[in-house]
PDB file of N, CA and C in Angstrom:
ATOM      1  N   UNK A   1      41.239  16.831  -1.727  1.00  0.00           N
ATOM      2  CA  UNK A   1      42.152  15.780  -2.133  1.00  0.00           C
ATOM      3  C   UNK A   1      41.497  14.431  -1.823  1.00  0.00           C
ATOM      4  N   UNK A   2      41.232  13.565  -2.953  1.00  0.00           N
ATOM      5  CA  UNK A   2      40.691  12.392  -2.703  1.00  0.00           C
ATOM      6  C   UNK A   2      41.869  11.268  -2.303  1.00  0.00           C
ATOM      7  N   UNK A   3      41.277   9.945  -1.872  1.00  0.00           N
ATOM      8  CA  UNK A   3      42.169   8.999  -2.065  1.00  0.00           C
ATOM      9  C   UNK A   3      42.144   7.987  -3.118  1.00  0.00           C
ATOM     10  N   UNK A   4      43.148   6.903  -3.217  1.00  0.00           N
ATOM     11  CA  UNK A   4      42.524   6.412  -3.685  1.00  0.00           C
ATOM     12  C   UNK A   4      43.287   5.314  -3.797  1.00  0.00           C
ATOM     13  N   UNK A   5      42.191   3.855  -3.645  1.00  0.00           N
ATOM     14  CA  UNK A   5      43.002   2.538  -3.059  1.00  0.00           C
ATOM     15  C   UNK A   5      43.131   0.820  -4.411  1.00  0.00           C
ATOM     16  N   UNK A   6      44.642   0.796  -3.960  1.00  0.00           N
ATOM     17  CA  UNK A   6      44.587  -0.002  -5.184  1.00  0.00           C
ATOM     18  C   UNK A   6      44.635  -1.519  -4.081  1.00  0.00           C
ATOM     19  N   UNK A   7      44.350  -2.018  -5.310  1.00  0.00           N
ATOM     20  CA  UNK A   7      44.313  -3.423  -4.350  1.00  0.00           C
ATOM     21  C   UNK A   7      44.981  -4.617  -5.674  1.00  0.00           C
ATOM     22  N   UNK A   8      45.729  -4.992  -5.040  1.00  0.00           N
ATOM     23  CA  UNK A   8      46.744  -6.187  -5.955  1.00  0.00           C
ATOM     24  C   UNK A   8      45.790  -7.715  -6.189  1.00  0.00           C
ATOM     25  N   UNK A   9      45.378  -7.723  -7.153  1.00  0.00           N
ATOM     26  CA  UNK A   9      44.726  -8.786  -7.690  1.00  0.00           C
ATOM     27  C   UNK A   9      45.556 -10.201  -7.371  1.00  0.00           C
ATOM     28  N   UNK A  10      45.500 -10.958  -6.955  1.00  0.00           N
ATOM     29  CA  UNK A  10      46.142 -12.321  -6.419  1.00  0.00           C
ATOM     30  C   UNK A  10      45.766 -12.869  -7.823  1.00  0.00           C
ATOM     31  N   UNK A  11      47.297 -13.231  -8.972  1.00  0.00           N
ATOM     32  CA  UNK A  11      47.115 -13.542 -10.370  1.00  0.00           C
ATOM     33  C   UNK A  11      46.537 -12.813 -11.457  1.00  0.00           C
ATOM     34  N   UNK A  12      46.128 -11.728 -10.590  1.00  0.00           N
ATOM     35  CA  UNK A  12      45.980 -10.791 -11.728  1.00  0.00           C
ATOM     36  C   UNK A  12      45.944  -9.252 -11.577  1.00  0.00           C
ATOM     37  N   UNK A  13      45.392  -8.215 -12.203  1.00  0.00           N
ATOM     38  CA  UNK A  13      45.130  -7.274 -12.211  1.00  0.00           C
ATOM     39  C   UNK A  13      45.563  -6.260 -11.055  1.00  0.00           C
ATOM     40  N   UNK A  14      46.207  -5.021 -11.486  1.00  0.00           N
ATOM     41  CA  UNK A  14      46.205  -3.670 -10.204  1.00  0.00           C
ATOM     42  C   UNK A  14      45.005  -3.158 -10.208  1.00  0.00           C
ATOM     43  N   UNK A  15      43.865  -3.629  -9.024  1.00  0.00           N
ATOM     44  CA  UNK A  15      42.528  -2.360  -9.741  1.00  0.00           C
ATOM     45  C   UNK A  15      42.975  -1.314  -8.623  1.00  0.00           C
ATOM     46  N   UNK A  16      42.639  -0.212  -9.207  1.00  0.00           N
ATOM     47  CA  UNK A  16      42.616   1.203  -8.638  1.00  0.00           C
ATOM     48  C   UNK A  16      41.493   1.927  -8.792  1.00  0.00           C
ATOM     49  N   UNK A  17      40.612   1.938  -7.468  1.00  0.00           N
ATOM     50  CA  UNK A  17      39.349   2.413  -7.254  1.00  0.00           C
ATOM     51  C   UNK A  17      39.616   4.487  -6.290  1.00  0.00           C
ATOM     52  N   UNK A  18      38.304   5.082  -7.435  1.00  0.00           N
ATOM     53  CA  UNK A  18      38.527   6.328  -6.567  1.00  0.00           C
ATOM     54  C   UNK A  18      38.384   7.559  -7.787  1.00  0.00           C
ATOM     55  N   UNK A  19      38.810   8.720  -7.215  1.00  0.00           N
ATOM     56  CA  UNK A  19      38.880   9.450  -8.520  1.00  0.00           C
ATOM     57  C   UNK A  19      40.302  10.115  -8.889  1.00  0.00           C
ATOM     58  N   UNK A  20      40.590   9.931  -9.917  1.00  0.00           N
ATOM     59  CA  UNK A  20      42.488  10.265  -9.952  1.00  0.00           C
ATOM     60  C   UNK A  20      42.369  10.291 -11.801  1.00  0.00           C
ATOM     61  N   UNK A  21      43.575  10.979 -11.791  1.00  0.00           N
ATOM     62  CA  UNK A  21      44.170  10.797 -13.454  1.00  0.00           C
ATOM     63  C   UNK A  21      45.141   9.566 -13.837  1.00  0.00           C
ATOM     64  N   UNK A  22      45.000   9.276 -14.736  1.00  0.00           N
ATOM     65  CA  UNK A  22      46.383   9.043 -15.448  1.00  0.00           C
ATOM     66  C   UNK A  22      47.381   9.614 -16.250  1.00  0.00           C
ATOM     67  N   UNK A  23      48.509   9.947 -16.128  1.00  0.00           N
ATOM     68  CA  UNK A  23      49.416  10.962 -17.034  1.00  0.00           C
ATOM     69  C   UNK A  23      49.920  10.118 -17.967  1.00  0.00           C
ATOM     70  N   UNK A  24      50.236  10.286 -19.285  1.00  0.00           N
ATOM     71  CA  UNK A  24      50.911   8.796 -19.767  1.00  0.00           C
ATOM     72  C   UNK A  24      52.549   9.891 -20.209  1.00  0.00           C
ATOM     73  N   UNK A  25      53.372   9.230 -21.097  1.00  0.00           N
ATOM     74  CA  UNK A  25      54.486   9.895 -21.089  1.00  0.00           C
ATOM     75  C   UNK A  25      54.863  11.140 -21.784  1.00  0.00           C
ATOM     76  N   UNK A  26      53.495  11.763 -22.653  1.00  0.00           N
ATOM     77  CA  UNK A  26      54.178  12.761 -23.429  1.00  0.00           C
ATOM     78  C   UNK A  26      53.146  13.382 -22.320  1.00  0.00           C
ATOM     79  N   UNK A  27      52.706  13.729 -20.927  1.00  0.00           N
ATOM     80  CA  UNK A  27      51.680  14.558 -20.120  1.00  0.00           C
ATOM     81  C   UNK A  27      50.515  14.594 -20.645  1.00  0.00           C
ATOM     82  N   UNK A  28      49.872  13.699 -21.162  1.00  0.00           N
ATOM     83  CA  UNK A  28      48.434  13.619 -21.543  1.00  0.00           C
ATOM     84  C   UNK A  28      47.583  13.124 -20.452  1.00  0.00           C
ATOM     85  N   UNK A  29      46.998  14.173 -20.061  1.00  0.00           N
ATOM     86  CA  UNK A  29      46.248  13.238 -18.889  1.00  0.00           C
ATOM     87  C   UNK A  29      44.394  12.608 -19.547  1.00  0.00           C
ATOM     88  N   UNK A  30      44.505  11.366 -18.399  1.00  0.00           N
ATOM     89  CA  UNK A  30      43.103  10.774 -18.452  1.00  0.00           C
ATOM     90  C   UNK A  30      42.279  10.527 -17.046  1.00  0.00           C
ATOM     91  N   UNK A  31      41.542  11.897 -16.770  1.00  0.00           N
ATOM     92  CA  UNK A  31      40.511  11.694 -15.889  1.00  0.00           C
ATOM     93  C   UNK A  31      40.114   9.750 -15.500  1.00  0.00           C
ATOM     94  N   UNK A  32      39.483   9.300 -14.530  1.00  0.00           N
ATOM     95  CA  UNK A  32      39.031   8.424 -14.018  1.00  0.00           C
ATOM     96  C   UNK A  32      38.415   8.643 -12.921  1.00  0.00           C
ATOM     97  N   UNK A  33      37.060   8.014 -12.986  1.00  0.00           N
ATOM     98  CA  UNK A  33      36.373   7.326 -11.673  1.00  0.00           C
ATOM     99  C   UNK A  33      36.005   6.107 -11.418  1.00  0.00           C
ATOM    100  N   UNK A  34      35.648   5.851 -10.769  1.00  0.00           N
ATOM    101  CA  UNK A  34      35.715   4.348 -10.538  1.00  0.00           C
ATOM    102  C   UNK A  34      36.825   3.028 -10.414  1.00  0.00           C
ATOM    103  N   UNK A  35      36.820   2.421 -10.689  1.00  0.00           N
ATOM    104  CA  UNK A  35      37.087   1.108 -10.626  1.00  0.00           C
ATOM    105  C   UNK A  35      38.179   1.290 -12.061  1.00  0.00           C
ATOM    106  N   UNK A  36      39.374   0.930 -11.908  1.00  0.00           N
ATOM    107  CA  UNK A  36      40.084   1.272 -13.443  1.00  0.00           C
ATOM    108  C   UNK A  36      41.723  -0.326 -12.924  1.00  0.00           C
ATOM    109  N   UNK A  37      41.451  -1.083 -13.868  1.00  0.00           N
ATOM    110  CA  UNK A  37      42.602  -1.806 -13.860  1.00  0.00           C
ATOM    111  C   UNK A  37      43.893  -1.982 -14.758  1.00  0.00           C
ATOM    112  N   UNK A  38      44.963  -2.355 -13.904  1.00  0.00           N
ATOM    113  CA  UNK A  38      46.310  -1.912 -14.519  1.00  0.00           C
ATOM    114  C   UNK A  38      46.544  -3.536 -15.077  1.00  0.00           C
ATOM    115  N   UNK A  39      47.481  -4.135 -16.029  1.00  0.00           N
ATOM    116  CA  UNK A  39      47.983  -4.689 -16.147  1.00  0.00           C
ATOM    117  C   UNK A  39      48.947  -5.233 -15.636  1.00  0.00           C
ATOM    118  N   UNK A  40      49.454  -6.306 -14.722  1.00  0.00           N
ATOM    119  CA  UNK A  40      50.425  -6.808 -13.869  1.00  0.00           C
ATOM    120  C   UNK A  40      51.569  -8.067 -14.968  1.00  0.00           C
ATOM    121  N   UNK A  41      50.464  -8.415 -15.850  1.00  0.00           N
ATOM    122  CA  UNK A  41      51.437  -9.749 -16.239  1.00  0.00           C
ATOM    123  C   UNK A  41      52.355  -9.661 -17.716  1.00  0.00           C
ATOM    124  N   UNK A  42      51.563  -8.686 -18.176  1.00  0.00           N
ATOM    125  CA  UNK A  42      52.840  -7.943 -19.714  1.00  0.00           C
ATOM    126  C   UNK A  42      52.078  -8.618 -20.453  1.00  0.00           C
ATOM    127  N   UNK A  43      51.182  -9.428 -20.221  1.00  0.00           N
ATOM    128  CA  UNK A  43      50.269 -10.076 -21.478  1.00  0.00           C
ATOM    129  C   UNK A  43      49.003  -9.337 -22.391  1.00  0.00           C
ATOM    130  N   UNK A  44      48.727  -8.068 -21.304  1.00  0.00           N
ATOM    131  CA  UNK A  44      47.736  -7.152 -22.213  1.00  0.00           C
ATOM    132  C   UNK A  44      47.643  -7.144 -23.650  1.00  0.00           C
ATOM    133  N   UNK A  45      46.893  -7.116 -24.194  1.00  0.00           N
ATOM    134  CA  UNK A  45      46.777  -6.419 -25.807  1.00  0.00           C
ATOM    135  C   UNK A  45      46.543  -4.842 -25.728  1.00  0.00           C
ATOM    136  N   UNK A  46      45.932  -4.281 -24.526  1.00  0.00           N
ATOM    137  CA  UNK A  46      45.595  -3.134 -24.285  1.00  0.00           C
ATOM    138  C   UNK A  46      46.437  -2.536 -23.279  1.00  0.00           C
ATOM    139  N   UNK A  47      47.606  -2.706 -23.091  1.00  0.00           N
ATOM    140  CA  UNK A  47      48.474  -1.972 -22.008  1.00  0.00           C
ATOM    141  C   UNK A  47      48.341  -0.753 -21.956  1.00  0.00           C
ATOM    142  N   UNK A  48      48.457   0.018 -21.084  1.00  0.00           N
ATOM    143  CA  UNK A  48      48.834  -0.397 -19.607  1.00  0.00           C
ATOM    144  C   UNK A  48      47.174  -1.206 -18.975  1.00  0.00           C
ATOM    145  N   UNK A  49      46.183  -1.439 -19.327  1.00  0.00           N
ATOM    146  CA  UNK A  49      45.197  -1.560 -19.196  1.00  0.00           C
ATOM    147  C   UNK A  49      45.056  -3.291 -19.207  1.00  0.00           C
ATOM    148  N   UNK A  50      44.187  -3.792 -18.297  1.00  0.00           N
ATOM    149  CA  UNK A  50      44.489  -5.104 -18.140  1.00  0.00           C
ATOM    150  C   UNK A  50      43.059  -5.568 -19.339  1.00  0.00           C
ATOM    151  N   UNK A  51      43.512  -6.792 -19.933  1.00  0.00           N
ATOM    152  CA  UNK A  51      42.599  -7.281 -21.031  1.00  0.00           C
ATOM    153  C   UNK A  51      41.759  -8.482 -20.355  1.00  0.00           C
ATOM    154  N   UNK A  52      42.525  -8.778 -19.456  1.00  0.00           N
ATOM    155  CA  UNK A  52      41.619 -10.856 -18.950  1.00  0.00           C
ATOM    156  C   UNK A  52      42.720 -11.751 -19.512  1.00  0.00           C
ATOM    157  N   UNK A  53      43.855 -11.247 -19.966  1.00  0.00           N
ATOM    158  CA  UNK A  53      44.961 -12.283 -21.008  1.00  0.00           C
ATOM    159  C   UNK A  53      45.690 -12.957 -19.403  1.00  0.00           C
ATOM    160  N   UNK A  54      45.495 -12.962 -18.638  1.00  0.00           N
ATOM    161  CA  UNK A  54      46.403 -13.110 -17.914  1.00  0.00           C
ATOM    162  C   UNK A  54      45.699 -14.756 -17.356  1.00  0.00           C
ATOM    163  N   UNK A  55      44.384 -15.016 -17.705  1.00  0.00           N
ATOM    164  CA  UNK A  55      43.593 -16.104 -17.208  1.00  0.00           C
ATOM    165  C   UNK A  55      44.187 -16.645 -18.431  1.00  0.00           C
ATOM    166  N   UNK A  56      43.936 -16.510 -19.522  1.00  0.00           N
ATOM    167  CA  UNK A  56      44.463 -17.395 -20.562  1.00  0.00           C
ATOM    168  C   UNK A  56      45.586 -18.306 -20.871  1.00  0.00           C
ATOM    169  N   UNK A  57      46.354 -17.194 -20.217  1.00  0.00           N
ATOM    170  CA  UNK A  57      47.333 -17.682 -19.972  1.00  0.00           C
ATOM    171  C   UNK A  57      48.127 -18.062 -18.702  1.00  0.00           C
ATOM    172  N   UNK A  58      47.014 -17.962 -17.618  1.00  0.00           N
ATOM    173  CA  UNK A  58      47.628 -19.216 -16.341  1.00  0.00           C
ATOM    174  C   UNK A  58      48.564 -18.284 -15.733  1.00  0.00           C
ATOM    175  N   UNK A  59      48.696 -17.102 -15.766  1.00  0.00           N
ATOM    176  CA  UNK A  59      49.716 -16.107 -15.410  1.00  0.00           C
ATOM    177  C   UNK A  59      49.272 -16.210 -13.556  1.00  0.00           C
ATOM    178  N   UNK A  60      50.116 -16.519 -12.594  1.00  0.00           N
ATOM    179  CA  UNK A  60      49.925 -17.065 -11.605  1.00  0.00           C
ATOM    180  C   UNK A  60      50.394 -15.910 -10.217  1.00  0.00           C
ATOM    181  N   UNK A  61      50.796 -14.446 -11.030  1.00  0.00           N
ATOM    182  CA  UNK A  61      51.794 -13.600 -10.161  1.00  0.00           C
ATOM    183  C   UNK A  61      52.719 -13.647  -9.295  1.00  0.00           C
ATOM    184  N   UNK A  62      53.184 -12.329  -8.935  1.00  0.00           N
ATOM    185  CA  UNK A  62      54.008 -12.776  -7.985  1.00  0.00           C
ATOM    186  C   UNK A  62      54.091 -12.879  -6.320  1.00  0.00           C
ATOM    187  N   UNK A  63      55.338 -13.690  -5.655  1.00  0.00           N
ATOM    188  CA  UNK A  63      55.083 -14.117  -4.631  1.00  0.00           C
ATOM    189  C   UNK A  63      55.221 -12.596  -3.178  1.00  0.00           C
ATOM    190  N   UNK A  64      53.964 -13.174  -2.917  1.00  0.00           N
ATOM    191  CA  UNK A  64      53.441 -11.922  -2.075  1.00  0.00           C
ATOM    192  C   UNK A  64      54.904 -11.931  -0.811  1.00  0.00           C
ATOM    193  N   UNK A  65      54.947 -10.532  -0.190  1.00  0.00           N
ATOM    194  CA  UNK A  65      55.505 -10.210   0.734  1.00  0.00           C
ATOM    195  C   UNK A  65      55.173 -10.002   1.912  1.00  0.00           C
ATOM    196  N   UNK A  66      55.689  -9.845   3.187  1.00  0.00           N
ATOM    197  CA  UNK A  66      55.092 -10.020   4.167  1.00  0.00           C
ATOM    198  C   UNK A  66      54.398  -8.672   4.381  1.00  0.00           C
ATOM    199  N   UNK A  67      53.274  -8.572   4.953  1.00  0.00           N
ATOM    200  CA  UNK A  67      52.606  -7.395   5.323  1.00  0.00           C
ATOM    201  C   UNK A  67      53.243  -6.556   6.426  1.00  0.00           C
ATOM    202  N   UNK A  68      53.071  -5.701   6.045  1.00  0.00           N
ATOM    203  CA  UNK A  68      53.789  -4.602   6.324  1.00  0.00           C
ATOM    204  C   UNK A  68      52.533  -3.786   7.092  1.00  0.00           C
ATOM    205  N   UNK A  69      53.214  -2.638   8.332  1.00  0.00           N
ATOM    206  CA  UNK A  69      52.092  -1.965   8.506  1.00  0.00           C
ATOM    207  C   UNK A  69      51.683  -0.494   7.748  1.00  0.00           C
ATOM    208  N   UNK A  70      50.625  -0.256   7.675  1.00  0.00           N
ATOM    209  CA  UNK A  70      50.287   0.464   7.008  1.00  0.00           C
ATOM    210  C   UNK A  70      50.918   1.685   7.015  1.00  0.00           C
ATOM    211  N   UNK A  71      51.106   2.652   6.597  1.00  0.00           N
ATOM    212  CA  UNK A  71      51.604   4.005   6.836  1.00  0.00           C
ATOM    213  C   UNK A  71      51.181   5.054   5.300  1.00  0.00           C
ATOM    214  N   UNK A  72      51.500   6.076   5.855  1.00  0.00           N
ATOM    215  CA  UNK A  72      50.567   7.292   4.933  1.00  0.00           C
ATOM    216  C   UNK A  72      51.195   7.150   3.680  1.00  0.00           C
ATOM    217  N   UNK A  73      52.141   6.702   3.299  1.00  0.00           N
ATOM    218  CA  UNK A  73      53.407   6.623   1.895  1.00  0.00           C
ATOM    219  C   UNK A  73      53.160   5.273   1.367  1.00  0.00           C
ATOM    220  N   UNK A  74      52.240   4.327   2.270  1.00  0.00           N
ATOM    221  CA  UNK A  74      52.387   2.866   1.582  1.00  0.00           C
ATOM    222  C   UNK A  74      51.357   2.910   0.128  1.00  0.00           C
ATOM    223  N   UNK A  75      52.157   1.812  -0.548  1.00  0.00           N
ATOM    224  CA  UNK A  75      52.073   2.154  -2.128  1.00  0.00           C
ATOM    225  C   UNK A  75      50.523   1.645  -2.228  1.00  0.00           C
ATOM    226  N   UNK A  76      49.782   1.088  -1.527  1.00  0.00           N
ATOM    227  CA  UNK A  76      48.209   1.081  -2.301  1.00  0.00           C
ATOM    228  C   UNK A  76      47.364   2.217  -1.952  1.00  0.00           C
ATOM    229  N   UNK A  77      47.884   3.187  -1.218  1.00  0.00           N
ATOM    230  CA  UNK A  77      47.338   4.733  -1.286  1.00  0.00           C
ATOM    231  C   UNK A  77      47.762   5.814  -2.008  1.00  0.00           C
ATOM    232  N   UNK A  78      47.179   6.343  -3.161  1.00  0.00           N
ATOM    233  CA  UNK A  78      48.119   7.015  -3.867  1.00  0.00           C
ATOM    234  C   UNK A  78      47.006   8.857  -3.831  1.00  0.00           C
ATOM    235  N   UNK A  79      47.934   9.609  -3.257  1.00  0.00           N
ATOM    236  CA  UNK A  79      46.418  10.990  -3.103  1.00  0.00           C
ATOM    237  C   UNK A  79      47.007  11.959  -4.509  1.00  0.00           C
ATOM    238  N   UNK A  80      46.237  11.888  -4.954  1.00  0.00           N
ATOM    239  CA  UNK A  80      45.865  12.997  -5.914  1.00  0.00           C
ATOM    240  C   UNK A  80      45.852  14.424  -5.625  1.00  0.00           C
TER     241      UNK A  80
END
């Protein structure tokens, strides 16, 4: 069982580094390794997949929360 760690782009992007699938909604899965980014701002042309639209458009995200301590369930660890 691998891990695998996402890290919240400050204005932009979810990247999610590691090796994991993606399921989309009819159960199609898509293998991944590496480095794979999500879309945060709804501006994609390529959703769920982030395009760079989010610089274009000044998309500034949202306001961070206080850090929290880590624990085995916290959401930027997701195990496969």
């Amino acid at each position: 069982m691998s891990i695998v760690k996402g890290h919240i782009m400050e204005g932009g992007p979810l990247h999610l580094v590691g090796d994991f699938e993606i399921v989309d909604a009819a159960g199609n899965r898509f293998p991944h390794s590496g480095i794979f980014s999500l879309c945060r701002c709804g501006h994609s042309e390529s959703k769920p997949y982030c395009d760079g639209n989010h610089r274009a458009r000044r998309w500034t995200g949202c306001h961070a929360s206080p850090a929290a301590e880590p624990t085995h369930n916290d959401a930027t660890s997701i195990q496969k």
